[in-house]
C-alpha atoms as a PDB file:
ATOM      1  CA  UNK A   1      13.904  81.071 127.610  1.00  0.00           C
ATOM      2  CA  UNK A   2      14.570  81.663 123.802  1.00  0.00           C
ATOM      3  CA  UNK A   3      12.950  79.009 121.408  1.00  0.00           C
ATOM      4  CA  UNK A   4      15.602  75.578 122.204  1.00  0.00           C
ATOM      5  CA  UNK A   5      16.262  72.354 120.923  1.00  0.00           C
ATOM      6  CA  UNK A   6      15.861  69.351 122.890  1.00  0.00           C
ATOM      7  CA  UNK A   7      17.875  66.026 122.500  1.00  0.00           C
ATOM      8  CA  UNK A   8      16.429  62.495 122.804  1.00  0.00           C
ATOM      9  CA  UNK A   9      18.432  62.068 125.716  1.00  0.00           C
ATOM     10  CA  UNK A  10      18.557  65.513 127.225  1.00  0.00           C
ATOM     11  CA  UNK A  11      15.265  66.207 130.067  1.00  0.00           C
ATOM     12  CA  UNK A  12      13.953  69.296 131.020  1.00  0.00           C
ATOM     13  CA  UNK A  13      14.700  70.392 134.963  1.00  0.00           C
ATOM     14  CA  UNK A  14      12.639  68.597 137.577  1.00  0.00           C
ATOM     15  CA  UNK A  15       8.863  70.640 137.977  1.00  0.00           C
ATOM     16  CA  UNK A  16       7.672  70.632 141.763  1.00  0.00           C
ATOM     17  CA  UNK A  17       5.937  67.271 141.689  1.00  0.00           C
ATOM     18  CA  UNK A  18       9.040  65.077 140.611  1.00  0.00           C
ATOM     19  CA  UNK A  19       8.909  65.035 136.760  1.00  0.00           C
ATOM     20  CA  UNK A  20       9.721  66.721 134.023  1.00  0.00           C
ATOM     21  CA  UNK A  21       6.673  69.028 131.929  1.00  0.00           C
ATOM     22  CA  UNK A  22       7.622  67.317 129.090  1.00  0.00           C
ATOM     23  CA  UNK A  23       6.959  64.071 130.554  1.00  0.00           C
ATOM     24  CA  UNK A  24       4.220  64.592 133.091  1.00  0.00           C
ATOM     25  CA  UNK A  25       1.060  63.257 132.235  1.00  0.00           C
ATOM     26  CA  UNK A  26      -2.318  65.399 132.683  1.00  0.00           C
ATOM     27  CA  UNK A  27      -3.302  65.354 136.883  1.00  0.00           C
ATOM     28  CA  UNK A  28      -3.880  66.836 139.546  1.00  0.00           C
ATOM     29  CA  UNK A  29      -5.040  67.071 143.088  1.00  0.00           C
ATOM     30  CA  UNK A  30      -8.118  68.648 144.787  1.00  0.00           C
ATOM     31  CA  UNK A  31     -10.947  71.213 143.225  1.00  0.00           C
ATOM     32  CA  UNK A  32      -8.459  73.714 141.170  1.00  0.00           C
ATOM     33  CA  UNK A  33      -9.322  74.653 137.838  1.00  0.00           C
ATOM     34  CA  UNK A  34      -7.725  76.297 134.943  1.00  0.00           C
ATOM     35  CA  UNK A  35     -10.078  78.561 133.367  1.00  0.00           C
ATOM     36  CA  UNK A  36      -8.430  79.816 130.205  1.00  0.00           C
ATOM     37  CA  UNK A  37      -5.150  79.787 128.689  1.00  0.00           C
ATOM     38  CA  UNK A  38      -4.150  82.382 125.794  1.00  0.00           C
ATOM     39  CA  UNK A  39      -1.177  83.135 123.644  1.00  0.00           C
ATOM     40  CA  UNK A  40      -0.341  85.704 121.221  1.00  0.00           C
ATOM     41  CA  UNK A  41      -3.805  87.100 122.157  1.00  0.00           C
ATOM     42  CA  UNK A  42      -4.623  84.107 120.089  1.00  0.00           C
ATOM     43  CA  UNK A  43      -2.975  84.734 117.054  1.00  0.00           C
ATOM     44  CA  UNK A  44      -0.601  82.618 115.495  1.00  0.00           C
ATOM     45  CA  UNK A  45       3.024  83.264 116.687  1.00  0.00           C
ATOM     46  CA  UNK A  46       4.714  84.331 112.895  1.00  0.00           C
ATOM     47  CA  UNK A  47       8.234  84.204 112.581  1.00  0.00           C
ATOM     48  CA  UNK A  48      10.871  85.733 110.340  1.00  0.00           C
ATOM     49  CA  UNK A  49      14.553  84.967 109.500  1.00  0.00           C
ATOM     50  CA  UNK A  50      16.024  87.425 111.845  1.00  0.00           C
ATOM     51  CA  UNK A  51      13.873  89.454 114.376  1.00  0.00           C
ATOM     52  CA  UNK A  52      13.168  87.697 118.234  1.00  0.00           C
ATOM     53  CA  UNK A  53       9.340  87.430 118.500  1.00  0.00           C
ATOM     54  CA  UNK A  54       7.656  87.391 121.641  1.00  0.00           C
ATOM     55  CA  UNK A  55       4.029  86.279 122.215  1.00  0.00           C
ATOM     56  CA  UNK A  56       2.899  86.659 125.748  1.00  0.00           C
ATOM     57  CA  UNK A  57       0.953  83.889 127.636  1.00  0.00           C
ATOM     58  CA  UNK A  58      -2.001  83.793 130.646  1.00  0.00           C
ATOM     59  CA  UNK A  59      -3.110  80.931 132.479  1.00  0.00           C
ATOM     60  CA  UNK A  60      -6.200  81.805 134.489  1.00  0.00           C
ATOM     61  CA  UNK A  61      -6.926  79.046 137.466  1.00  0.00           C
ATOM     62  CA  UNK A  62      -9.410  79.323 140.128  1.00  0.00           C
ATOM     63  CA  UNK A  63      -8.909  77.451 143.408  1.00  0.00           C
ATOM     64  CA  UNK A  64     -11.216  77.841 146.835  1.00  0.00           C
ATOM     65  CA  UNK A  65      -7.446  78.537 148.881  1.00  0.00           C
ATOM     66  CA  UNK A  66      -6.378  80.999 146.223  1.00  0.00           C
ATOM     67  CA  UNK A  67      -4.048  80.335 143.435  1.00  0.00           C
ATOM     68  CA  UNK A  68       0.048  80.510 144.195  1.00  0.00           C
ATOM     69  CA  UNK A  69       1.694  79.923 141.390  1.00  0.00           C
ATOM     70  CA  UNK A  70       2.103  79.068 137.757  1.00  0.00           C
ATOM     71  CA  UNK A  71       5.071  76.979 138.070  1.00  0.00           C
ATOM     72  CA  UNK A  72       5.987  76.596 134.470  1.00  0.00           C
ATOM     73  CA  UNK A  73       4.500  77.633 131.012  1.00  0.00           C
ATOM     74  CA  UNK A  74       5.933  75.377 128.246  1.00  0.00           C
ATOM     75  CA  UNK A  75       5.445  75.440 124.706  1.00  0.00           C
ATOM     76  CA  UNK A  76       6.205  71.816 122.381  1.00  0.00           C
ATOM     77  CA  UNK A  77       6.065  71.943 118.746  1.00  0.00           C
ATOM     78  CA  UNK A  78       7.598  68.969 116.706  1.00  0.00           C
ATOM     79  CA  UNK A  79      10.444  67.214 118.315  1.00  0.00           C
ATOM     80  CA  UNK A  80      12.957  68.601 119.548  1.00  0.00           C
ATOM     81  CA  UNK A  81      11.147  72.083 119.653  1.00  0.00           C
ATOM     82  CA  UNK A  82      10.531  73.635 122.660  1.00  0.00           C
ATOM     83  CA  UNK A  83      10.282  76.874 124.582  1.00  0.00           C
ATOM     84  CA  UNK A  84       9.376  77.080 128.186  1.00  0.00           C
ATOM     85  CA  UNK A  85       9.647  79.852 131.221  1.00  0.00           C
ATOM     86  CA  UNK A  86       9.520  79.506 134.993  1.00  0.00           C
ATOM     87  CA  UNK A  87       8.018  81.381 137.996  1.00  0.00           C
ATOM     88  CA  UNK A  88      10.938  80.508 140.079  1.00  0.00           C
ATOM     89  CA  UNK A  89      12.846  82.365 137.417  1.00  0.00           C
ATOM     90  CA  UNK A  90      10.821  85.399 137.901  1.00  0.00           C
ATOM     91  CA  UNK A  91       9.890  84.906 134.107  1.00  0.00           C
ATOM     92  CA  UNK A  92       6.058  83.979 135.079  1.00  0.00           C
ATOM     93  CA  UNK A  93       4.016  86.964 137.385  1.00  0.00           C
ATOM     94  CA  UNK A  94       0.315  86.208 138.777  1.00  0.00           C
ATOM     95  CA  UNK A  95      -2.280  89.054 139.879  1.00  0.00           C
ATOM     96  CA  UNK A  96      -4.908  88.227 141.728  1.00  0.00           C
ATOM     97  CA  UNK A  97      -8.555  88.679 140.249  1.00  0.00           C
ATOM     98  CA  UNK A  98     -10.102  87.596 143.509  1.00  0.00           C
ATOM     99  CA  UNK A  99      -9.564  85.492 146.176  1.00  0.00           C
ATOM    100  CA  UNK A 100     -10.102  82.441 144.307  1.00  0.00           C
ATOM    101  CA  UNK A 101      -8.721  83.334 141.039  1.00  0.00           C
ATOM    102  CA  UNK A 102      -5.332  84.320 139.873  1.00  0.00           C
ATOM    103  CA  UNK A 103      -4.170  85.065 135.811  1.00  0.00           C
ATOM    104  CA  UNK A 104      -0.374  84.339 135.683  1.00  0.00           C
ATOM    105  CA  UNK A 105       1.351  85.745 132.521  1.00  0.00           C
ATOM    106  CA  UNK A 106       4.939  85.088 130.902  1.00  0.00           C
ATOM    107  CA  UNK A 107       6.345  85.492 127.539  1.00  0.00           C
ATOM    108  CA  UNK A 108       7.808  82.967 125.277  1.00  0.00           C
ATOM    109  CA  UNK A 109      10.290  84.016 122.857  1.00  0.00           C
ATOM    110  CA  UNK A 110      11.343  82.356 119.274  1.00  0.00           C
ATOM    111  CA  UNK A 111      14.446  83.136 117.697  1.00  0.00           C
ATOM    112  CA  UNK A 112      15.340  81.967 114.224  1.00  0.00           C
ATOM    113  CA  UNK A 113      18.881  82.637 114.929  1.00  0.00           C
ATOM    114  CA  UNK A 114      19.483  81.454 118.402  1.00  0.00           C
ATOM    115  CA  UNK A 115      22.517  78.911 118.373  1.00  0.00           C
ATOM    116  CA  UNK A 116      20.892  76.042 118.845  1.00  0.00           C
ATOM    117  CA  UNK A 117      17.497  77.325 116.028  1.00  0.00           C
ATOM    118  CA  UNK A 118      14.884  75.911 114.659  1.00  0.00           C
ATOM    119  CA  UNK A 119      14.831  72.202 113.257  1.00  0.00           C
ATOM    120  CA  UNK A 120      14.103  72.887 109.866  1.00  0.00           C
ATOM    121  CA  UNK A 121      10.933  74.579 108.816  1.00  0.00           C
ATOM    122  CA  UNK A 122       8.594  71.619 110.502  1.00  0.00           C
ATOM    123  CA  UNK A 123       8.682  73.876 113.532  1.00  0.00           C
ATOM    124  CA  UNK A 124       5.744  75.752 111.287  1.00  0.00           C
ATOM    125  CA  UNK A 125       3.485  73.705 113.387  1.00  0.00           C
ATOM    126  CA  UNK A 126       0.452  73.450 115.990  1.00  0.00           C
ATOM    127  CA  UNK A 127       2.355  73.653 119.069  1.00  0.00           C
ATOM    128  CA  UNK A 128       0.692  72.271 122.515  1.00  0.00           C
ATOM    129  CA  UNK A 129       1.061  74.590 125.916  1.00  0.00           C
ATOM    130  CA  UNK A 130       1.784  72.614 128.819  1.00  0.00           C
ATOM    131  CA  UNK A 131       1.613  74.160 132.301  1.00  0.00           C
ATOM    132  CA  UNK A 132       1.055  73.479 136.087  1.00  0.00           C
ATOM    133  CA  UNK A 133      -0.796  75.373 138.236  1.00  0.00           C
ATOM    134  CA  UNK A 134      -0.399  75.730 142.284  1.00  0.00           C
ATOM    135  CA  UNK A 135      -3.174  76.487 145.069  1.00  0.00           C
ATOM    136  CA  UNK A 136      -2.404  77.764 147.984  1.00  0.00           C
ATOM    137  CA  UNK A 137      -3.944  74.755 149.740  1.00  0.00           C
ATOM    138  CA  UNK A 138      -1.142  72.422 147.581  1.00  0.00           C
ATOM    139  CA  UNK A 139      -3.713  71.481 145.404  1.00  0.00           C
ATOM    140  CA  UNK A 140      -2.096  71.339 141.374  1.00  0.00           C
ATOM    141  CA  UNK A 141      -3.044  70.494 137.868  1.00  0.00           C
ATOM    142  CA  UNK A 142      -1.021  69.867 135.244  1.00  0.00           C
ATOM    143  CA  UNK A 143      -1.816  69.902 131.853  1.00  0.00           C
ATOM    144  CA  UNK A 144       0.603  69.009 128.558  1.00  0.00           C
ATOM    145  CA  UNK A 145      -1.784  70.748 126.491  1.00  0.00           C
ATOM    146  CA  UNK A 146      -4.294  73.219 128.142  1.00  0.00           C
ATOM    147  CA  UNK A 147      -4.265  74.874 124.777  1.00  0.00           C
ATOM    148  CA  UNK A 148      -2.730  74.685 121.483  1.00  0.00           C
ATOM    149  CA  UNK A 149      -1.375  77.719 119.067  1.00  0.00           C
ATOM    150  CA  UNK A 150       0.377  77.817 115.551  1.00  0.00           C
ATOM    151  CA  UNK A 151       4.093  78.786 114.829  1.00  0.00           C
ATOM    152  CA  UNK A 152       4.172  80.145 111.265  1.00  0.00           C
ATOM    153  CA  UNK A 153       6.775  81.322 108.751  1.00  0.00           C
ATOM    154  CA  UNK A 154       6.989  85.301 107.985  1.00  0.00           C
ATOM    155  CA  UNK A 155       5.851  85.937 104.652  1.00  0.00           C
ATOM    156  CA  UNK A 156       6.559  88.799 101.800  1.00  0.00           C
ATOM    157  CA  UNK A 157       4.475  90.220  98.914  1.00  0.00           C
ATOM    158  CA  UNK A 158       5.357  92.437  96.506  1.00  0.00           C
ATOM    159  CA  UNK A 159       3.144  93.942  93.574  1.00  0.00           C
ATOM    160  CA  UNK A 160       4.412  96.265  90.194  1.00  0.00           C
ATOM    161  CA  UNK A 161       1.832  97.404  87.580  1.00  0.00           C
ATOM    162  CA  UNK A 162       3.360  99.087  84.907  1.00  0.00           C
ATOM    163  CA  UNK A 163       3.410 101.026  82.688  1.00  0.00           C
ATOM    164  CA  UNK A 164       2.782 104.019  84.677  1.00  0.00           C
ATOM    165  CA  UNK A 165       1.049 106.318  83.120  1.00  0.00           C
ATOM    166  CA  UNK A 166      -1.202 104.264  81.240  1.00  0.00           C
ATOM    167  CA  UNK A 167      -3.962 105.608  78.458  1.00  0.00           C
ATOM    168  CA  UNK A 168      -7.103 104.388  79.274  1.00  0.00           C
ATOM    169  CA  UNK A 169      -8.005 100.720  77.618  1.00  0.00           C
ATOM    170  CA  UNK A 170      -4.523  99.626  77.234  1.00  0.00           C
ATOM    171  CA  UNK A 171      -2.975  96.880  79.125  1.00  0.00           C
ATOM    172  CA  UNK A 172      -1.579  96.857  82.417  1.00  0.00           C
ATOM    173  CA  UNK A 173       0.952  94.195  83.542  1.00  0.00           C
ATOM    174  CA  UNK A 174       1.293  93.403  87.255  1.00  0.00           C
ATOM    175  CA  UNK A 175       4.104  91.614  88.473  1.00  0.00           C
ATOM    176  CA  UNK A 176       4.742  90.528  92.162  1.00  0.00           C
ATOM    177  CA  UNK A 177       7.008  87.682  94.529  1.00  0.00           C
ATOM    178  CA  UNK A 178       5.241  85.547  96.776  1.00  0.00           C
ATOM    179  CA  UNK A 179       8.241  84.414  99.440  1.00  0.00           C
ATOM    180  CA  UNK A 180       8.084  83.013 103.028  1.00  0.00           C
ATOM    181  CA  UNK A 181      10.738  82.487 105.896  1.00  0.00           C
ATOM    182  CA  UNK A 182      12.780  79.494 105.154  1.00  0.00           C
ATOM    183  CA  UNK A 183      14.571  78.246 109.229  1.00  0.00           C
ATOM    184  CA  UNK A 184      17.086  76.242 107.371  1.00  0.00           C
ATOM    185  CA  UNK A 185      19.348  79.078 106.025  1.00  0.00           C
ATOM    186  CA  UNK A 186      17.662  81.924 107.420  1.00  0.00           C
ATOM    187  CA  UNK A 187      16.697  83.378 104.323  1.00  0.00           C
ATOM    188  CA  UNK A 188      13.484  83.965 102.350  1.00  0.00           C
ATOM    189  CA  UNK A 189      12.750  81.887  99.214  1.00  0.00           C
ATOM    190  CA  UNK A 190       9.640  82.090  96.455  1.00  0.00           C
ATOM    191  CA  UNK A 191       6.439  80.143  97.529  1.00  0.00           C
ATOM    192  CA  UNK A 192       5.339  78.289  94.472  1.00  0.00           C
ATOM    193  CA  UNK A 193       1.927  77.196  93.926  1.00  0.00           C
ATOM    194  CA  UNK A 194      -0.276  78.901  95.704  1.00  0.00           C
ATOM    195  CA  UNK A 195      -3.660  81.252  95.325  1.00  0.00           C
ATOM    196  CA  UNK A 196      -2.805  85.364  94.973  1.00  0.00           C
ATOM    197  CA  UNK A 197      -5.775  87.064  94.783  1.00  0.00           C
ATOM    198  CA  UNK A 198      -5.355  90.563  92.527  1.00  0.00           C
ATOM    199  CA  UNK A 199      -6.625  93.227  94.141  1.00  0.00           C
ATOM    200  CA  UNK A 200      -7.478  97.001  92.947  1.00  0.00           C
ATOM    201  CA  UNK A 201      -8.532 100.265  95.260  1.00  0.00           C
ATOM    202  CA  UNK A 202      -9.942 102.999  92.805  1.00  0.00           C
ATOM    203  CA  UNK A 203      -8.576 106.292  94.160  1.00  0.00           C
ATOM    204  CA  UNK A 204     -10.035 108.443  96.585  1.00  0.00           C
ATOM    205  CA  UNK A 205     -11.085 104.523  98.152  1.00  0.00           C
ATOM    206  CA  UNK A 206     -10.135 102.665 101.062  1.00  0.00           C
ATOM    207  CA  UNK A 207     -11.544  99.934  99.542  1.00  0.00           C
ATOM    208  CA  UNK A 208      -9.637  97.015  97.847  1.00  0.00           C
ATOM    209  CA  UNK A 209     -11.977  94.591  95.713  1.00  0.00           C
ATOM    210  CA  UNK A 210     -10.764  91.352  94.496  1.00  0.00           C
ATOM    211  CA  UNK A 211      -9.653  91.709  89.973  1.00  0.00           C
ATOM    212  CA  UNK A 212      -9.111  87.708  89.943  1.00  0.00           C
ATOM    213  CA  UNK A 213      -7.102  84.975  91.858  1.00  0.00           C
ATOM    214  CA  UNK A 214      -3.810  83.810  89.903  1.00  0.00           C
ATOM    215  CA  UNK A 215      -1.309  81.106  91.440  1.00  0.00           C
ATOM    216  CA  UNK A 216       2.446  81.994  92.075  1.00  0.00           C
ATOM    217  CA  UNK A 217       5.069  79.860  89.603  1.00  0.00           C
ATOM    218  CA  UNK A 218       7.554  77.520  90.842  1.00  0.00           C
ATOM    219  CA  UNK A 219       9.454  80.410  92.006  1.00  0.00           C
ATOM    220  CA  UNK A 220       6.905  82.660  93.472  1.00  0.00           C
ATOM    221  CA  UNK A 221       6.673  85.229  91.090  1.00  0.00           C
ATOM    222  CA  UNK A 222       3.412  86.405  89.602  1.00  0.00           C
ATOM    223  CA  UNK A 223       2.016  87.940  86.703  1.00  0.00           C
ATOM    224  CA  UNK A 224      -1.095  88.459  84.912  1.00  0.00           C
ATOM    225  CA  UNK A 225      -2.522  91.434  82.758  1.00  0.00           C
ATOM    226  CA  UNK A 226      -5.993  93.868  83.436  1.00  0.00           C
ATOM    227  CA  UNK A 227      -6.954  96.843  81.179  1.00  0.00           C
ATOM    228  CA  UNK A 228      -6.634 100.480  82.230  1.00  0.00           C
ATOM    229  CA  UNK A 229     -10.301 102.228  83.384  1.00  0.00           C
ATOM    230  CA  UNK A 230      -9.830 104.147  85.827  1.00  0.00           C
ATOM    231  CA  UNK A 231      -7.109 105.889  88.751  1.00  0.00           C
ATOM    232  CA  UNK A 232      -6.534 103.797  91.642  1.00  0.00           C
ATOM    233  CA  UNK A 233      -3.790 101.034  93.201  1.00  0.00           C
ATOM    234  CA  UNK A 234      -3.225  97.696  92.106  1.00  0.00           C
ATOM    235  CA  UNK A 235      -2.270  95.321  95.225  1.00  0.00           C
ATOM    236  CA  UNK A 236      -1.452  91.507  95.522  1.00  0.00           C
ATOM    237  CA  UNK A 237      -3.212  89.565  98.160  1.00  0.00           C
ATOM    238  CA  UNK A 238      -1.950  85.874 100.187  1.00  0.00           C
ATOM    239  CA  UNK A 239      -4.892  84.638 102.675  1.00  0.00           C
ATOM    240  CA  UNK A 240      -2.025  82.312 104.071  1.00  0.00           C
ATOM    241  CA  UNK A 241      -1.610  78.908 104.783  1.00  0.00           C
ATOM    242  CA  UNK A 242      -1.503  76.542 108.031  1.00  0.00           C
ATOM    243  CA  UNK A 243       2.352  77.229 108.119  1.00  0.00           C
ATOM    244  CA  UNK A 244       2.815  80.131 106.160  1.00  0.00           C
ATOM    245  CA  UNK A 245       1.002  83.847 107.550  1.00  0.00           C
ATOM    246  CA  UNK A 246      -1.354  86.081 105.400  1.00  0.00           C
ATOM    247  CA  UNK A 247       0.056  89.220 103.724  1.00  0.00           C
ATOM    248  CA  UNK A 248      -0.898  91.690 101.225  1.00  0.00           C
ATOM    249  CA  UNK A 249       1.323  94.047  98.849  1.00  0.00           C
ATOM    250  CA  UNK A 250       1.947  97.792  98.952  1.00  0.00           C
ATOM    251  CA  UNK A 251      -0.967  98.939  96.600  1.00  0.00           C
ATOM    252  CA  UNK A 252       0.654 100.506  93.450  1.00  0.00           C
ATOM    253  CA  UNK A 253      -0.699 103.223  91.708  1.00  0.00           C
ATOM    254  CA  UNK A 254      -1.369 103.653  88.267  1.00  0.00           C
ATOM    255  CA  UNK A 255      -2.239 106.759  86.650  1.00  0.00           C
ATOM    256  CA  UNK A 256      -4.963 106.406  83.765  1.00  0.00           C
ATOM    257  CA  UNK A 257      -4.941 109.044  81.098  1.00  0.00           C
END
């Protein structure tokens, strides 16, 4: 199931013990276990203004019958956000590690343009997996967050030194846009305010070392000058934020004569 909204009023479909995952409290009957839970291969799950992203999930669970099924695997970010898949669906598949232990996987997908969307860009969020977990003896657990995982807004970075060719102790400018996903129009706008490291890689290097750390203006755009020494690119560099991800620039290459 794509990335939904939920109304106050609407409920997700009944689980197999009588109430809904977003309601059920943490339980359980017997001696089964879940083990580990994982998603995005636990990276955050970062998400443009057009492109469906999937991050795949596994449940591990151990019981002494033998694990049957993951029933559901549901994601909840801030109200109403929600995405959630179902083994009845055939959208969750378990494999058997031994006879006690089972690793169910299913994907959860995000959309930015599904018809019903994101609320706004507060789904940029910890999110909390709920799921419940069936033994072959009927013993369960349920729990509304076995793990938690971050939904984050794409980000862009550009970076332009100039002028190109340069002579050698003269000034190079570099110019760059620091812009993120924005959920609300599906577009990307500048990210003001925030720590851009400059970065240069002298050629023949794979190497990039930090210049100095400038901060983005009230549109995103930076710009700050260094002097020509040597051949080699010039990059921009965002360590990211809770909500936003990390990206760095092309590196752009300045010839020093």
């Amino acid at each position: 199931m794509r990335l939904a909204l939920l109304g106050t009023s609407v409920l997700l479909v009944a689980t197999a013990i009588g109430a809904t995952s977003a309601q059920a409290a943490d339980g359980g009957s017997g001696n089964i276990t879940i083990d580990k839970v994982v998603v995005n291969g636990g990276k955050p799950v970062v998400v443009g203004t057009t492109n469906v992203v999937s991050a795949k999930v596994s449940v591990t669970a151990s019981d002494d019958s033998g694990i049957a099924e993951t029933t559901y695997i549901s994601a909840f970010g801030p109200k109403p956000n929600y995405a959630q898949i179902w083994y009845d669906d055939g959208e969750i598949t378990c494999v058997k590690a031994s006879a006690t232990t089972s690793t169910c996987t299913g994907t959860l997908t995000f959309d930015p343009q599904a018809s019903t969307g994101f609320v706004g860009n507060n789904a940029a969020a910890t999110w909390n997996l709920a799921t419940l977990v069936s033994a072959n003896d009927d013993n369960y657990i349920h729990r509304d967050a076995a793990t938690t995982f971050k939904v984050q807004r794409y980000s862009k970075l550009t970076a332009n030194a100039s002028p190109e060719p340069v002579k050698k102790g003269k000034t190079i400018t570099v110019t760059g846009k620091l812009s993120r996903a924005n959920w609300e129009d599906n577009k990307y706008h500048g990210y003001a305010n925030q720590s851009v490291k400059l970065q240069f890689r002298k050629k023949g290097s794979n190497t990039y070392t930090t210049v100095k750390t400038i901060k983005s203006d009230a549109t995103g755009n930076l710009r700050t000058t260094v002097t020509a020494s040597i051949d080699g690119y010039f990059r921009y560099s965002f360590a990211g934020t809770t909500t936003t991800s990390t990206v760095n620039a092309t590196g752009d290459f300045v010839d020093v004569r």
